[in-house]
Protein backbone atom coordinates (compact mmCIF):
# COMPACT_ATOMS: atom_id res chain seq x y z
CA UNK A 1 -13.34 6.51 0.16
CA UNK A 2 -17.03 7.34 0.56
CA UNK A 3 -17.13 6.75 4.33
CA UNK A 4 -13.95 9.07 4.62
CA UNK A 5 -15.97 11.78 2.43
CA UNK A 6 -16.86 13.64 5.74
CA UNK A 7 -13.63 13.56 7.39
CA UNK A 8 -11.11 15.62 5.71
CA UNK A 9 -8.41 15.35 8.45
CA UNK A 10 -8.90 11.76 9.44
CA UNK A 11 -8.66 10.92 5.32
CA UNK A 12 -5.62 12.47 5.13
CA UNK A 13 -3.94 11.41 8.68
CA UNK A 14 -4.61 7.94 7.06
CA UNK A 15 -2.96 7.95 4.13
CA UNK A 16 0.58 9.63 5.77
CA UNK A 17 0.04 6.74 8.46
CA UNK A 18 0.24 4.50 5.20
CA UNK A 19 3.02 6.25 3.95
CA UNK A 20 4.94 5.40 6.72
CA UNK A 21 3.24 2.00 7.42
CA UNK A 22 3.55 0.29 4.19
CA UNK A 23 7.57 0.43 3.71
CA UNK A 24 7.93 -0.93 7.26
CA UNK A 25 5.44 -3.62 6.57
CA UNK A 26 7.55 -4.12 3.21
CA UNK A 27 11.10 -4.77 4.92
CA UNK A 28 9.19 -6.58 7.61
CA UNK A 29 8.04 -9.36 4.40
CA UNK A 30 11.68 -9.02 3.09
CA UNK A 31 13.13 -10.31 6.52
CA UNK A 32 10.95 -12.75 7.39
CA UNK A 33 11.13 -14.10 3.47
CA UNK A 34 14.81 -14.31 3.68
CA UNK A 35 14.57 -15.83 7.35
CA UNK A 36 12.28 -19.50 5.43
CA UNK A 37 15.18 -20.32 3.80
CA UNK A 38 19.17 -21.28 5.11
CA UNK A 39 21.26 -18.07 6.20
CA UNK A 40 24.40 -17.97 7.99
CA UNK A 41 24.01 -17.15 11.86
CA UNK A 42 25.25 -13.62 10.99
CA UNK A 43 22.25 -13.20 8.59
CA UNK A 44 19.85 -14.63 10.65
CA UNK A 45 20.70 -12.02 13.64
CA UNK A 46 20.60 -9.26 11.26
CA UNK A 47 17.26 -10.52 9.88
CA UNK A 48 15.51 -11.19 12.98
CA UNK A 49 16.74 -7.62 14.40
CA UNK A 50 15.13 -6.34 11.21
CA UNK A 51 11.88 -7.69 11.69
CA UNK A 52 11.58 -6.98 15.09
CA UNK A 53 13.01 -3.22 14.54
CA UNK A 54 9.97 -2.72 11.26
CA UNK A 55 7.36 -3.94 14.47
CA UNK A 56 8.32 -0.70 16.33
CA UNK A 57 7.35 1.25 13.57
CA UNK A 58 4.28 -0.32 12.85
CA UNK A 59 2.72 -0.38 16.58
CA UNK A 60 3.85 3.33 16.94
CA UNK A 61 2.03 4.35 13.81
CA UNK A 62 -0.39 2.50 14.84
CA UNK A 63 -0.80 3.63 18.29
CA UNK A 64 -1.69 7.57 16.43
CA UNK A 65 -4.47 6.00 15.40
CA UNK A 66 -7.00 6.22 18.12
C-alpha cells in the first residue's frame, strides 16, 4: 500500500487486474484439484481444457502489466 501511495493509476490498474486475475486463478485450483483424484475420460478433457483455458486469462492480464 505505501509504495503504491504515489501512483494513483498504477494502484488502481492493479487491483481491476486482480479482479479479473483471482477468479481465473480460482477455477484454475478447482480443475487441477479435481484432476489428483479418478475422473472419467470425459471429466478429465473437460478439466484439462479448463485449466488450460483460466492460463489464457491469466498471461493476458498479465501481459497489461508492463
Amino acid at each position: 500500500q505505501v509504495l503504491m501511495e504515489n501512483y494513483p493509476v498504477e494502484k488502481l490498474s492493479i487491483a481491476v487486474r486482480e479482479k479479473i486475475i483471482l477468479p481465473l486463478v480460482l477455477i484454475q485450483h478447482f480443475a487441477l484439484e479435481k484432476l489428483q483424484h479418478p475422473v472419467t475420460e470425459e471429466e478429465q478433457q473437460a478439466y484439462e481444457k479448463l485449466a488450460i483455458r483460466t492460463v489464457y486469462g491469466i498471461v493476458n492480464a498479465g501481459r497489461n502489466l508492463a
